[in-house]
N, C-alpha and C. Protein backbone atom coordinates (compact mmCIF):
# COMPACT_ATOMS: atom_id res chain seq x y z
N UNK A 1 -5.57 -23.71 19.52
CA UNK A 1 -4.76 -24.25 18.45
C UNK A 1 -3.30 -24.11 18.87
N UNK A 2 -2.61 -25.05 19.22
CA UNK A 2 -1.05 -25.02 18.71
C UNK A 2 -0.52 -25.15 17.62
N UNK A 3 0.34 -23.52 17.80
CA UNK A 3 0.86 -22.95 16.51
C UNK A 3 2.45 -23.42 16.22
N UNK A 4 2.84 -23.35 15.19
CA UNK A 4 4.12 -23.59 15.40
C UNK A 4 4.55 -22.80 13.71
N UNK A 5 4.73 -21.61 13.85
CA UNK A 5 5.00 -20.70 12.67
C UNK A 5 6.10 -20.11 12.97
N UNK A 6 6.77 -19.20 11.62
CA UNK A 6 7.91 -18.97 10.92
C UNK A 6 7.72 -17.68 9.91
N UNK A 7 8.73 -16.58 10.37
CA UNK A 7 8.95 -15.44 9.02
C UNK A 7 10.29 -15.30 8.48
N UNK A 8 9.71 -15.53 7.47
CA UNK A 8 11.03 -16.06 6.61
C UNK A 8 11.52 -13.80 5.96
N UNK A 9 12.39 -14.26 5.93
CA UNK A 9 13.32 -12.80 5.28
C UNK A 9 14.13 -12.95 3.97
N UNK A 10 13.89 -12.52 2.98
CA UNK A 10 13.22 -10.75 3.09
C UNK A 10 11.28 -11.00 3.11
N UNK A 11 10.65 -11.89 2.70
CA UNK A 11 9.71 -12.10 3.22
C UNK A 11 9.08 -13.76 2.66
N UNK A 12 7.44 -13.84 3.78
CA UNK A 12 7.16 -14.95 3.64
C UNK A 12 6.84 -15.40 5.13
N UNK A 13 5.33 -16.04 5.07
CA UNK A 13 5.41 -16.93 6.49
C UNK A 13 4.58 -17.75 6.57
N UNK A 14 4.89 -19.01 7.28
CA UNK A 14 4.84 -20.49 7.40
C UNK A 14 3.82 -20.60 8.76
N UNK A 15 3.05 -21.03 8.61
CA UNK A 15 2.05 -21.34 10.01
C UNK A 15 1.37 -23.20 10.23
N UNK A 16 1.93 -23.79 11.15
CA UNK A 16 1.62 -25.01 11.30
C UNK A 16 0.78 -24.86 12.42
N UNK A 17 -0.38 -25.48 12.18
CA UNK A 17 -1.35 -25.62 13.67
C UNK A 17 -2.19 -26.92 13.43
N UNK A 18 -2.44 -27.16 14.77
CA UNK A 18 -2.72 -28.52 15.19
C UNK A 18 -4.00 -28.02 16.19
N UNK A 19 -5.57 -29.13 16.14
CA UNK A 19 -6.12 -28.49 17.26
C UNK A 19 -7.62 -29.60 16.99
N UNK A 20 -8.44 -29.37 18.08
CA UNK A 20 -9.12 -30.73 18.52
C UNK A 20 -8.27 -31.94 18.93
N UNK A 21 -9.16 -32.64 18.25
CA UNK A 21 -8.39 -34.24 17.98
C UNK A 21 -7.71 -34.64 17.56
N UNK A 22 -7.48 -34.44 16.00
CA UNK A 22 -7.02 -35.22 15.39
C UNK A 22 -6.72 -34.14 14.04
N UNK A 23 -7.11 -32.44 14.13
CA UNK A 23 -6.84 -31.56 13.07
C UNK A 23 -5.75 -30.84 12.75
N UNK A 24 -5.53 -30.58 11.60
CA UNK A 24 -4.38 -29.19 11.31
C UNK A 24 -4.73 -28.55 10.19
N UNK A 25 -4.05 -27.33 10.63
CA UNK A 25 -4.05 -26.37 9.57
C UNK A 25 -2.99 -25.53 9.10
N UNK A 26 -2.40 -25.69 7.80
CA UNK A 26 -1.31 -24.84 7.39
C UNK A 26 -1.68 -23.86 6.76
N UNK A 27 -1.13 -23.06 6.58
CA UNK A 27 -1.02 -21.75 5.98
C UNK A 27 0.58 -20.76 5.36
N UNK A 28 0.66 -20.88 4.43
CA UNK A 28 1.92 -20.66 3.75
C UNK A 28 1.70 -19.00 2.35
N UNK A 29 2.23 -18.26 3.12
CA UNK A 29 2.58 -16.93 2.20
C UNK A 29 3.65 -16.38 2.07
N UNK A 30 3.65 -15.83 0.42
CA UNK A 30 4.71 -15.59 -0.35
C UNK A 30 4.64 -14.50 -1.07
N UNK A 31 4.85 -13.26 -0.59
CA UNK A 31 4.34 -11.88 -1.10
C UNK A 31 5.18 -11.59 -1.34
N UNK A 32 5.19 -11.70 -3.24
CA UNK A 32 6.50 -10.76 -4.18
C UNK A 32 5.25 -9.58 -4.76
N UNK A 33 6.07 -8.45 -5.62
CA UNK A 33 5.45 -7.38 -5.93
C UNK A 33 4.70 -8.25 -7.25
N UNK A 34 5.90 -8.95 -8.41
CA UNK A 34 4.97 -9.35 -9.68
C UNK A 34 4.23 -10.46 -9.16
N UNK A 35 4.74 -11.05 -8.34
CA UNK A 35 3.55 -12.39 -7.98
C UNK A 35 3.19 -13.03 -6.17
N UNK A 36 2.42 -12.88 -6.15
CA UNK A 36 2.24 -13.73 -4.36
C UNK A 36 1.73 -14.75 -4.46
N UNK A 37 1.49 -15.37 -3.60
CA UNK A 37 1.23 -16.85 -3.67
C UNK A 37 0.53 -16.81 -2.13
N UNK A 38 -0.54 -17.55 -1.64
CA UNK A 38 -0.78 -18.12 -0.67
C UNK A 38 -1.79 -19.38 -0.68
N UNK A 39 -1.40 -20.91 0.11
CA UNK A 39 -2.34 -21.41 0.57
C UNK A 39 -2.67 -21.83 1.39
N UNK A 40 -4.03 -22.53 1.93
CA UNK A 40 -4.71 -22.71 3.24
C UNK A 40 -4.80 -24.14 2.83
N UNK A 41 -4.44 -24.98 3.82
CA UNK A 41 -4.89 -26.52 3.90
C UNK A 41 -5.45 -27.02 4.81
N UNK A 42 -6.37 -27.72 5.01
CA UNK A 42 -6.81 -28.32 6.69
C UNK A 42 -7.54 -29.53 5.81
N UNK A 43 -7.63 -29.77 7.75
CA UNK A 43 -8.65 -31.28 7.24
C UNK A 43 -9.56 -31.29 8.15
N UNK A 44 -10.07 -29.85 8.75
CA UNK A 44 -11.14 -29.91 9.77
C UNK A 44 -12.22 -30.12 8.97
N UNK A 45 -13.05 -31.18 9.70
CA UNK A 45 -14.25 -31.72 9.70
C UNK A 45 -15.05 -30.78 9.47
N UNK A 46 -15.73 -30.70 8.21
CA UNK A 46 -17.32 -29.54 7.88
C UNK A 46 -17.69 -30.15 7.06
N UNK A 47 -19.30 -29.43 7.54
CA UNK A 47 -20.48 -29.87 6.63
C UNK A 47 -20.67 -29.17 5.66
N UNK A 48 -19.88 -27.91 5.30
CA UNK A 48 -19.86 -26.72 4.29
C UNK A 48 -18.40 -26.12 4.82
N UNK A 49 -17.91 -26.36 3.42
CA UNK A 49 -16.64 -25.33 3.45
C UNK A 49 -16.67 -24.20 3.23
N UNK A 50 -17.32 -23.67 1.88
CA UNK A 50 -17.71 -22.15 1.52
C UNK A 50 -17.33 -21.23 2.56
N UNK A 51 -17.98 -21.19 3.65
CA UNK A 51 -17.78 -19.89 4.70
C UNK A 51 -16.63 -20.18 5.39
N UNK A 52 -15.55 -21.17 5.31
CA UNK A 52 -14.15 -21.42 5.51
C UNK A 52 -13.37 -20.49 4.35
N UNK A 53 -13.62 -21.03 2.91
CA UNK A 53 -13.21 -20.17 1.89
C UNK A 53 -13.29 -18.89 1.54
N UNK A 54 -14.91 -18.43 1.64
CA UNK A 54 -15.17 -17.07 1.95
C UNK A 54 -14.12 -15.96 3.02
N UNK A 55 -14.08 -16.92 3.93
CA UNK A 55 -13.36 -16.43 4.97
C UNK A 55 -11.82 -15.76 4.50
N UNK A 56 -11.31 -17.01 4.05
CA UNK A 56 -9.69 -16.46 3.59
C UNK A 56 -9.43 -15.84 2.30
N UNK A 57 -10.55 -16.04 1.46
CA UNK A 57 -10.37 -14.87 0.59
C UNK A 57 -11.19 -13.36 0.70
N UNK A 58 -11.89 -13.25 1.90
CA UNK A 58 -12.29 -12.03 2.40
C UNK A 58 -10.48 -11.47 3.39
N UNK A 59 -9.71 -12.26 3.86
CA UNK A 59 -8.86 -11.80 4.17
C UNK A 59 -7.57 -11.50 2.97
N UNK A 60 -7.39 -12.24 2.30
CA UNK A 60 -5.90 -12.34 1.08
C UNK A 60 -6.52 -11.46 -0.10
N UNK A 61 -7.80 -11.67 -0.40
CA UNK A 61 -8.35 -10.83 -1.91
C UNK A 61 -7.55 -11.31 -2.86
N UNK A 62 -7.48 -12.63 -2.90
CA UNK A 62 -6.49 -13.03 -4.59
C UNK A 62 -7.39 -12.65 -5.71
N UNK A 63 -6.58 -12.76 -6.60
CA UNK A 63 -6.77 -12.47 -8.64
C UNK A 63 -7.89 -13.80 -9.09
N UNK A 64 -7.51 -14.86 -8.23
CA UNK A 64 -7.85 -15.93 -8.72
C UNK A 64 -7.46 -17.41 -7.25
N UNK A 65 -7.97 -18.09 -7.22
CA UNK A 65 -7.66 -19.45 -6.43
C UNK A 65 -8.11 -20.57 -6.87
N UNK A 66 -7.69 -22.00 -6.54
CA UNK A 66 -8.12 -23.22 -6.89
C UNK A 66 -8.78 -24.02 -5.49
N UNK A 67 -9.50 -24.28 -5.51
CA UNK A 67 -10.03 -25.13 -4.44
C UNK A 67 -10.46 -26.68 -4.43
N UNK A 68 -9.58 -27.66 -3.89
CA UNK A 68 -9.72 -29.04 -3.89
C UNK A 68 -10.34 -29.59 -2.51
N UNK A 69 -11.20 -30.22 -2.87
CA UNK A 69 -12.18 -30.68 -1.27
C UNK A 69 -11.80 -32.64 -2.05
N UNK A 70 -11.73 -33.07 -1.01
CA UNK A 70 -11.78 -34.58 -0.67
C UNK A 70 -12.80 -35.00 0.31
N UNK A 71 -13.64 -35.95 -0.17
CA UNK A 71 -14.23 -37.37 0.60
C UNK A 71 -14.54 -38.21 0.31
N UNK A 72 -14.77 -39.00 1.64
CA UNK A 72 -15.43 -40.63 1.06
C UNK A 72 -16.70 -40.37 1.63
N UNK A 73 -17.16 -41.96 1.29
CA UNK A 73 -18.76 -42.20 1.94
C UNK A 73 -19.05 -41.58 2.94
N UNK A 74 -18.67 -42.26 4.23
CA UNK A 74 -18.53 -42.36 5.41
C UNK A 74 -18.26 -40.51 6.30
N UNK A 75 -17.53 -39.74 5.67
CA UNK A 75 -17.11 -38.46 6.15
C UNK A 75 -18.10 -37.33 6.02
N UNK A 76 -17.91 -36.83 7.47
CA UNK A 76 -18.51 -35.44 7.29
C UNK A 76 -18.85 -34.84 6.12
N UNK A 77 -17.73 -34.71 5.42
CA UNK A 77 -17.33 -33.41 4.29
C UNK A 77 -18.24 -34.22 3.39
N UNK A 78 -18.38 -35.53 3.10
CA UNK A 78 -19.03 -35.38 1.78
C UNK A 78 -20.30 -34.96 2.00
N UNK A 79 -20.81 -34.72 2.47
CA UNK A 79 -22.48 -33.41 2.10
C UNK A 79 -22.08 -32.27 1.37
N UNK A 80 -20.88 -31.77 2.31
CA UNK A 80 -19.91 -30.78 1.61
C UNK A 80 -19.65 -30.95 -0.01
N UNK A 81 -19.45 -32.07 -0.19
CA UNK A 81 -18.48 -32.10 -1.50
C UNK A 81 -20.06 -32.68 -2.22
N UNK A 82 -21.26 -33.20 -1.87
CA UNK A 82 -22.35 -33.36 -2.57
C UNK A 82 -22.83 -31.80 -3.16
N UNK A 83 -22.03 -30.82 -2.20
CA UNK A 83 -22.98 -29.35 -2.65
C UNK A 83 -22.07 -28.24 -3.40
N UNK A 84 -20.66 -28.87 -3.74
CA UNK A 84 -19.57 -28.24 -3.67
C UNK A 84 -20.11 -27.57 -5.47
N UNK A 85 -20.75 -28.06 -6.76
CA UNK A 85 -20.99 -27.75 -7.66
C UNK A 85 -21.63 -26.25 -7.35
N UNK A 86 -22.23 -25.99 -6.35
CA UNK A 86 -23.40 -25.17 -6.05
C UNK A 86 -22.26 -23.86 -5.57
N UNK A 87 -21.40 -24.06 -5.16
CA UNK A 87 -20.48 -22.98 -4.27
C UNK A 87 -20.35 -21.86 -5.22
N UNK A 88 -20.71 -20.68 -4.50
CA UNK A 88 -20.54 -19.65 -5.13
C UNK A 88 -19.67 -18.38 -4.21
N UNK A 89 -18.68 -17.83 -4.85
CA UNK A 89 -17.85 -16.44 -3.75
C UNK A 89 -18.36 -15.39 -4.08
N UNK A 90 -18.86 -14.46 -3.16
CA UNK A 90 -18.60 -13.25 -3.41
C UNK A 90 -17.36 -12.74 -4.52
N UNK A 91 -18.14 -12.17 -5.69
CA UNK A 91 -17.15 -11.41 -6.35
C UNK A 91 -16.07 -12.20 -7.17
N UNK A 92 -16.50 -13.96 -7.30
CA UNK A 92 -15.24 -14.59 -8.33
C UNK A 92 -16.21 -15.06 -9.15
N UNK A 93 -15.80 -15.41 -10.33
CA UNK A 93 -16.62 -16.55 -10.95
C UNK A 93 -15.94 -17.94 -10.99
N UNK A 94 -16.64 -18.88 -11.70
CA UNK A 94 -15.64 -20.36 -11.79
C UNK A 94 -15.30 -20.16 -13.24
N UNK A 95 -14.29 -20.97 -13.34
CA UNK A 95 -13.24 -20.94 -14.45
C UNK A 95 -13.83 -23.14 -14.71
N UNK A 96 -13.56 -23.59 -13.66
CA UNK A 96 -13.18 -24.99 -13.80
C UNK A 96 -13.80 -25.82 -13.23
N UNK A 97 -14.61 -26.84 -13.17
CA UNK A 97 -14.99 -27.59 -12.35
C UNK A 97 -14.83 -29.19 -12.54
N UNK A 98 -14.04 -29.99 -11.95
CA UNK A 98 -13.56 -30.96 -12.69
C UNK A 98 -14.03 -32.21 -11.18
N UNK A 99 -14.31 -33.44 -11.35
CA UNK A 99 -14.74 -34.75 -10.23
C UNK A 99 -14.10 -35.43 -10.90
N UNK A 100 -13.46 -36.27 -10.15
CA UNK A 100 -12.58 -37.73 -9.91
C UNK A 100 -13.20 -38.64 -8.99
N UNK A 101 -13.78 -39.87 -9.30
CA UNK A 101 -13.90 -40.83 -8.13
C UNK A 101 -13.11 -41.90 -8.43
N UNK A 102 -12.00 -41.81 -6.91
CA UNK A 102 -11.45 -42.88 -7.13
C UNK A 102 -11.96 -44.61 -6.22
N UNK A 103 -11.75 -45.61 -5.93
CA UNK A 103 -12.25 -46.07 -4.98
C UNK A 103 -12.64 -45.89 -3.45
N UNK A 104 -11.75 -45.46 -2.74
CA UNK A 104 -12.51 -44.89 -1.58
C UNK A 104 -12.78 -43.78 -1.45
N UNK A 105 -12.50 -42.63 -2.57
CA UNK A 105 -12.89 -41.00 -2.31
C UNK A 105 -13.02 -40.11 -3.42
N UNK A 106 -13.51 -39.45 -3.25
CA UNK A 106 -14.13 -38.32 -4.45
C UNK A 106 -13.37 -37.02 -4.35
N UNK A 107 -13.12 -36.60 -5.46
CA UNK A 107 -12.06 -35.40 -5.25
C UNK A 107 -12.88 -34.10 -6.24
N UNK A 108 -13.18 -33.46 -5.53
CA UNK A 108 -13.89 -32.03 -6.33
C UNK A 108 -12.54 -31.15 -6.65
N UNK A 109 -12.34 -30.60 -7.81
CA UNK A 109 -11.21 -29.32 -8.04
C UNK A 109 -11.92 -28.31 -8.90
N UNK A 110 -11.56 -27.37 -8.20
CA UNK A 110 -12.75 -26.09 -8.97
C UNK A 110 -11.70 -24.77 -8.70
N UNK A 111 -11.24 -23.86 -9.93
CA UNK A 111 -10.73 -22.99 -9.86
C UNK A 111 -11.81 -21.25 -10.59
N UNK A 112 -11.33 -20.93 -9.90
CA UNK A 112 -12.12 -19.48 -10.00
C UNK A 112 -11.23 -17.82 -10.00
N UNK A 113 -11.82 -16.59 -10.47
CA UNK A 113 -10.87 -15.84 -10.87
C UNK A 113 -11.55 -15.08 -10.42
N UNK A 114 -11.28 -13.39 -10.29
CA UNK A 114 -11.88 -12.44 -9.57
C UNK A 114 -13.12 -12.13 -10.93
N UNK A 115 -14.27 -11.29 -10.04
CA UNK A 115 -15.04 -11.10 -11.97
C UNK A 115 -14.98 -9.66 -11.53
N UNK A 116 -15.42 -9.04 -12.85
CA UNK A 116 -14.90 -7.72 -13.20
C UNK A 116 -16.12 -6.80 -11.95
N UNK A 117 -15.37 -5.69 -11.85
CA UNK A 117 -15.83 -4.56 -11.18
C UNK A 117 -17.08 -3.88 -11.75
């Protein structure tokens, strides 16, 4: 992957990467004490995102996240986004689950919160 990242002061950091063909992936964090913020964007090609997601919230441990998957017909991801109702995290529940089809693509948005201990 070529990276092309940034730490911002007093804090905060910016990560641009590029890799295969035709992919990227950003990554943008913002760690205050009352509030942090981080998100992950890509457009690498999968047949299941879950263990992408799993992944970065086994690393960040947020309160809560929103997760938006896009496809059309034709793309990888939609098997992905055919199974995306089914997605379940370790340790969050869903809050939201909302579908849009517009003409060439389907947009899943599903937000979720930590569940209790």
């Amino acid at each position: 992957m070529l990276i092309d990242d940034f730490l911002f002061e007093p804090c905060g950091y910016s990560m641009n990467g590029i890799f295969g063909k035709d992919n990227y992936m950003t990554i943008h964090i913002t760690p205050e004490e009352e509030f942090s913020y981080v998100s992950v964007e890509t457009n690498a090609t999968q047949k299941c995102y879950q263990e992408l997601v799993q992944n970065v919230l086994n690393t960040f441990y947020p309160g809560k996240f929103i997760m938006t998957l896009f496809a059309n017909k034709t793309s990888v991801a939609m098997e992905s986004y055919k199974k995306h109702r089914e997605y379940e995290f370790n340790n969050y529940r869903k809050d939201t689950l909302q579908e849009v089809q517009f003409q060439n693509y389907s947009l899943g948005y599903m937000s979720f919160h930590k569940a209790p201990s």
